[in-house]
PDB file of N, CA and C in Angstrom:
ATOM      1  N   UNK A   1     -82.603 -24.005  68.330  1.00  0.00           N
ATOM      2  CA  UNK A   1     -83.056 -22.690  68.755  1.00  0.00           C
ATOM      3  C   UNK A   1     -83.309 -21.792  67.536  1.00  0.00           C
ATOM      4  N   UNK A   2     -82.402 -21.516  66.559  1.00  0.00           N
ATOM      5  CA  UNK A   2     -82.308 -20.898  65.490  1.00  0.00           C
ATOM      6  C   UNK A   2     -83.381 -21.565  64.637  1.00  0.00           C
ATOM      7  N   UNK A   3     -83.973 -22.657  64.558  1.00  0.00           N
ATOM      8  CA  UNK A   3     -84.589 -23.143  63.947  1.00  0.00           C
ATOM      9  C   UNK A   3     -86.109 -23.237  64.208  1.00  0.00           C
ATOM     10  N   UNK A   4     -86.642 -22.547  65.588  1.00  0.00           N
ATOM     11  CA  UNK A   4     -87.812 -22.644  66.518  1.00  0.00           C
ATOM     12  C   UNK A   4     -87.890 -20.411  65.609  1.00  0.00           C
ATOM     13  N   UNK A   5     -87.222 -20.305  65.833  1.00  0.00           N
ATOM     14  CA  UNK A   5     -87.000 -18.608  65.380  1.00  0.00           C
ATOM     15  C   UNK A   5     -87.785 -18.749  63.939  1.00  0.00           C
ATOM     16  N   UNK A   6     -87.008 -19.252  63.251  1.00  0.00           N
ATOM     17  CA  UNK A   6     -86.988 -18.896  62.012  1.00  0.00           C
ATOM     18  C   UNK A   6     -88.707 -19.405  61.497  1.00  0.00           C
ATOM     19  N   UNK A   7     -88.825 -20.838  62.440  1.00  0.00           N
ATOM     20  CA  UNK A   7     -90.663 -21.225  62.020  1.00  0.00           C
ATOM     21  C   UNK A   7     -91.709 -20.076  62.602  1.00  0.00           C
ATOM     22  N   UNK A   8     -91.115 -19.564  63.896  1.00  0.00           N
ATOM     23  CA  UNK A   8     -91.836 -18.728  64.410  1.00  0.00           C
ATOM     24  C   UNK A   8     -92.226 -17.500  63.178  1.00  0.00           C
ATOM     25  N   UNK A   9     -90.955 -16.970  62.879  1.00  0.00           N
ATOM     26  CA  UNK A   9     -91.284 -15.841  62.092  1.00  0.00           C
ATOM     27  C   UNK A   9     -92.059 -15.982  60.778  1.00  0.00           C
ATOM     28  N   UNK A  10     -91.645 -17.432  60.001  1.00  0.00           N
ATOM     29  CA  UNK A  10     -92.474 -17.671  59.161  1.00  0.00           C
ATOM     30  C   UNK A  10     -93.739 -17.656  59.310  1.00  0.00           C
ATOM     31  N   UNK A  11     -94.182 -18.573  60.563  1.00  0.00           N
ATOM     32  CA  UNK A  11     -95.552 -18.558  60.802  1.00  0.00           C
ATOM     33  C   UNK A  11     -96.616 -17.254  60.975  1.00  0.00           C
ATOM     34  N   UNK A  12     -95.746 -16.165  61.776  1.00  0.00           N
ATOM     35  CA  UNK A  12     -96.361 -15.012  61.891  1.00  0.00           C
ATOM     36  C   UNK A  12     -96.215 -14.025  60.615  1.00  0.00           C
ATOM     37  N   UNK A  13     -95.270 -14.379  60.241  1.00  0.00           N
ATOM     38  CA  UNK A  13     -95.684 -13.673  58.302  1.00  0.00           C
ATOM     39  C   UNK A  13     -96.755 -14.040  57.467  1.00  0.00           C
ATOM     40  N   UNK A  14     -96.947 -15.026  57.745  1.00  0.00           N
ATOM     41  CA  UNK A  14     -98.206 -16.123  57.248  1.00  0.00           C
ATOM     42  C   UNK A  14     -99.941 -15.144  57.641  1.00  0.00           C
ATOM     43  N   UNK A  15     -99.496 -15.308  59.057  1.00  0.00           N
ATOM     44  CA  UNK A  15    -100.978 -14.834  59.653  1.00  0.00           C
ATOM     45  C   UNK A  15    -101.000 -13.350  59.388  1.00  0.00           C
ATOM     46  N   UNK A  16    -100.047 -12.412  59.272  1.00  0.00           N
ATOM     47  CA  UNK A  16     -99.990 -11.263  58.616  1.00  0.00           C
ATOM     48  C   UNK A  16    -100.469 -11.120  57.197  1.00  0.00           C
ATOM     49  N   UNK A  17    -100.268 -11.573  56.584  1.00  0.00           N
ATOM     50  CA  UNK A  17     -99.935 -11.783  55.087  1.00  0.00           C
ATOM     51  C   UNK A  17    -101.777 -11.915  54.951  1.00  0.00           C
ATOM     52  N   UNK A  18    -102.311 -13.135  55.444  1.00  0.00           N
ATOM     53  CA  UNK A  18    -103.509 -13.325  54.922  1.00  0.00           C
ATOM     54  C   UNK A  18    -104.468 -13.019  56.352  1.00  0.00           C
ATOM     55  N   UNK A  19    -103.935 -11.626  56.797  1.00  0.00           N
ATOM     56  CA  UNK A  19    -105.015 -10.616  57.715  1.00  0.00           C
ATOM     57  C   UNK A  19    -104.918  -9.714  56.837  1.00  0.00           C
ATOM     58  N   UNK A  20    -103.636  -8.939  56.135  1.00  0.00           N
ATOM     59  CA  UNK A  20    -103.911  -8.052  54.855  1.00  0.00           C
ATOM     60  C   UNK A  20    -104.297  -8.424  53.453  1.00  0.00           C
ATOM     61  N   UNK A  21    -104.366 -10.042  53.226  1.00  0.00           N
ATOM     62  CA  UNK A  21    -105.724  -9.943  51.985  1.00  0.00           C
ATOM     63  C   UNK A  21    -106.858  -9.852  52.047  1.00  0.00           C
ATOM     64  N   UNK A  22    -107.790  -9.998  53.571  1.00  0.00           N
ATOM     65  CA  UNK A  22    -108.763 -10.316  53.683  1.00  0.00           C
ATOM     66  C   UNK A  22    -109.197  -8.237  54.101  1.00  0.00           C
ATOM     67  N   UNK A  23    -108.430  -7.782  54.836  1.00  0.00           N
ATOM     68  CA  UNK A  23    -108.730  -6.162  54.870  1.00  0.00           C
ATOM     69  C   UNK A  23    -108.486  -5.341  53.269  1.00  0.00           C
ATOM     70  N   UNK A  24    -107.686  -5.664  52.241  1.00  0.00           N
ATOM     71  CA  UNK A  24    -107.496  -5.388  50.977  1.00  0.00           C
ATOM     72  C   UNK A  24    -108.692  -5.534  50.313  1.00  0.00           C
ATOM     73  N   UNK A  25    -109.048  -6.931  50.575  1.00  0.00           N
ATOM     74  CA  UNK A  25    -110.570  -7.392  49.302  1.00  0.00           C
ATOM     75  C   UNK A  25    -111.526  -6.274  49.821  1.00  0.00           C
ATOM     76  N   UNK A  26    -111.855  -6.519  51.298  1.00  0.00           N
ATOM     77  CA  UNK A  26    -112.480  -5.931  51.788  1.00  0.00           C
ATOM     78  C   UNK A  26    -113.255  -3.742  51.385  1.00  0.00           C
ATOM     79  N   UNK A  27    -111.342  -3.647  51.661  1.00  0.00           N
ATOM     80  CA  UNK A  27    -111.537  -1.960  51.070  1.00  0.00           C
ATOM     81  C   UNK A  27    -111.818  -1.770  49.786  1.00  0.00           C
ATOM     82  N   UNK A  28    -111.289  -2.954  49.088  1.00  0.00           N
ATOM     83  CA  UNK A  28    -111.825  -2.885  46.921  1.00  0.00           C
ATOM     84  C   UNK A  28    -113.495  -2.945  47.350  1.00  0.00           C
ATOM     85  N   UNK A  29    -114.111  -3.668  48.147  1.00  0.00           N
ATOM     86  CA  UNK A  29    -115.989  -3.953  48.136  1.00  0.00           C
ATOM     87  C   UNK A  29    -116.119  -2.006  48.556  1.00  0.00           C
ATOM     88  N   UNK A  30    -115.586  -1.778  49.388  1.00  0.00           N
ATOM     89  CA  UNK A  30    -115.864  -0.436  50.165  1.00  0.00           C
ATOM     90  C   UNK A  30    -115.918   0.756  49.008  1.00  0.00           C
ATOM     91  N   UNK A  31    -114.557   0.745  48.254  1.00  0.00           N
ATOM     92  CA  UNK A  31    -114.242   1.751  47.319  1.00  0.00           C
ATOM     93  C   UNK A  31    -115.469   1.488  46.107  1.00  0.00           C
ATOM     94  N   UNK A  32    -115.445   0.542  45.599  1.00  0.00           N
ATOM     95  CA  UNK A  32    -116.801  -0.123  44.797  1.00  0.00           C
ATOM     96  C   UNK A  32    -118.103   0.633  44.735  1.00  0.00           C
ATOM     97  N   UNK A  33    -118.850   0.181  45.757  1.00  0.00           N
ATOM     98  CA  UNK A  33    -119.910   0.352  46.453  1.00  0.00           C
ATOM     99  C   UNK A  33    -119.780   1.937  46.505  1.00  0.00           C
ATOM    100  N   UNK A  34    -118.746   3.018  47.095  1.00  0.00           N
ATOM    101  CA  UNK A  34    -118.976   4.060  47.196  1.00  0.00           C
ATOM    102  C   UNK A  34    -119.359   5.109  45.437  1.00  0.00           C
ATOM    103  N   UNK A  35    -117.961   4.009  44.500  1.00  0.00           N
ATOM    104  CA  UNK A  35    -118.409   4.734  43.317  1.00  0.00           C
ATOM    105  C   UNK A  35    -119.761   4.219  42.972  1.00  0.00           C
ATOM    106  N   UNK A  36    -120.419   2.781  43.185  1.00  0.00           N
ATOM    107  CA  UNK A  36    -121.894   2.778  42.506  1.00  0.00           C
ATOM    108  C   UNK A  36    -122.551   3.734  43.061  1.00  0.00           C
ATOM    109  N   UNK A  37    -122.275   4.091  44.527  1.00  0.00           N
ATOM    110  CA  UNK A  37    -123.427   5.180  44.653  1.00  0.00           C
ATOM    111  C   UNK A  37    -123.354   6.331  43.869  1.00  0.00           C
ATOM    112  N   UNK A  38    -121.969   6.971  43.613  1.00  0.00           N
ATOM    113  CA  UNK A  38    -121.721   8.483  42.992  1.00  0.00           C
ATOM    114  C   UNK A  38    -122.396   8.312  41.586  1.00  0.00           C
ATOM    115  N   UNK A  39    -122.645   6.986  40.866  1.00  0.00           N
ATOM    116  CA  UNK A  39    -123.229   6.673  39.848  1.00  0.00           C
ATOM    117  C   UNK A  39    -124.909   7.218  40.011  1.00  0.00           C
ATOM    118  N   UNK A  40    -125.285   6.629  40.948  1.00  0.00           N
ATOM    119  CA  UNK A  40    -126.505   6.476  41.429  1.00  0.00           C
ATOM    120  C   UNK A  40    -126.833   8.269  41.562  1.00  0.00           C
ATOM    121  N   UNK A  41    -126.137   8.675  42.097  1.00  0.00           N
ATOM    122  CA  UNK A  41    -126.400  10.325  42.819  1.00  0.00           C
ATOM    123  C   UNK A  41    -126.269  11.267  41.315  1.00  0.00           C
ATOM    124  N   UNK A  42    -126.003  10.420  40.377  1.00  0.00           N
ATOM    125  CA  UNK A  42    -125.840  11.698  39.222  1.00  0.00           C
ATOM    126  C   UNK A  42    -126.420  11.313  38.284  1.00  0.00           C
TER     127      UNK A  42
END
């Protein structure tokens, strides 16, 4: 029982873990892109 727990939680740290690298990379392209434009605008 203790041992069905403990894979569980691992597993869902897992799918956490690499849903916030893929929204992280994501906001670095966002933040990026906003300074090339402020480049662009001046």
């Amino acid at each position: 029982m203790l041992r069905k727990i403990i894979i569980f939680f691992l597993l869902t740290s897992f799918a956490l873990t690499a849903t916030a690298c893929n929204t992280v990379k994501g906001l670095g392209r966002d933040i990026e892109s906003v300074g090339n434009a402020g480049d662009k605008a001046v």
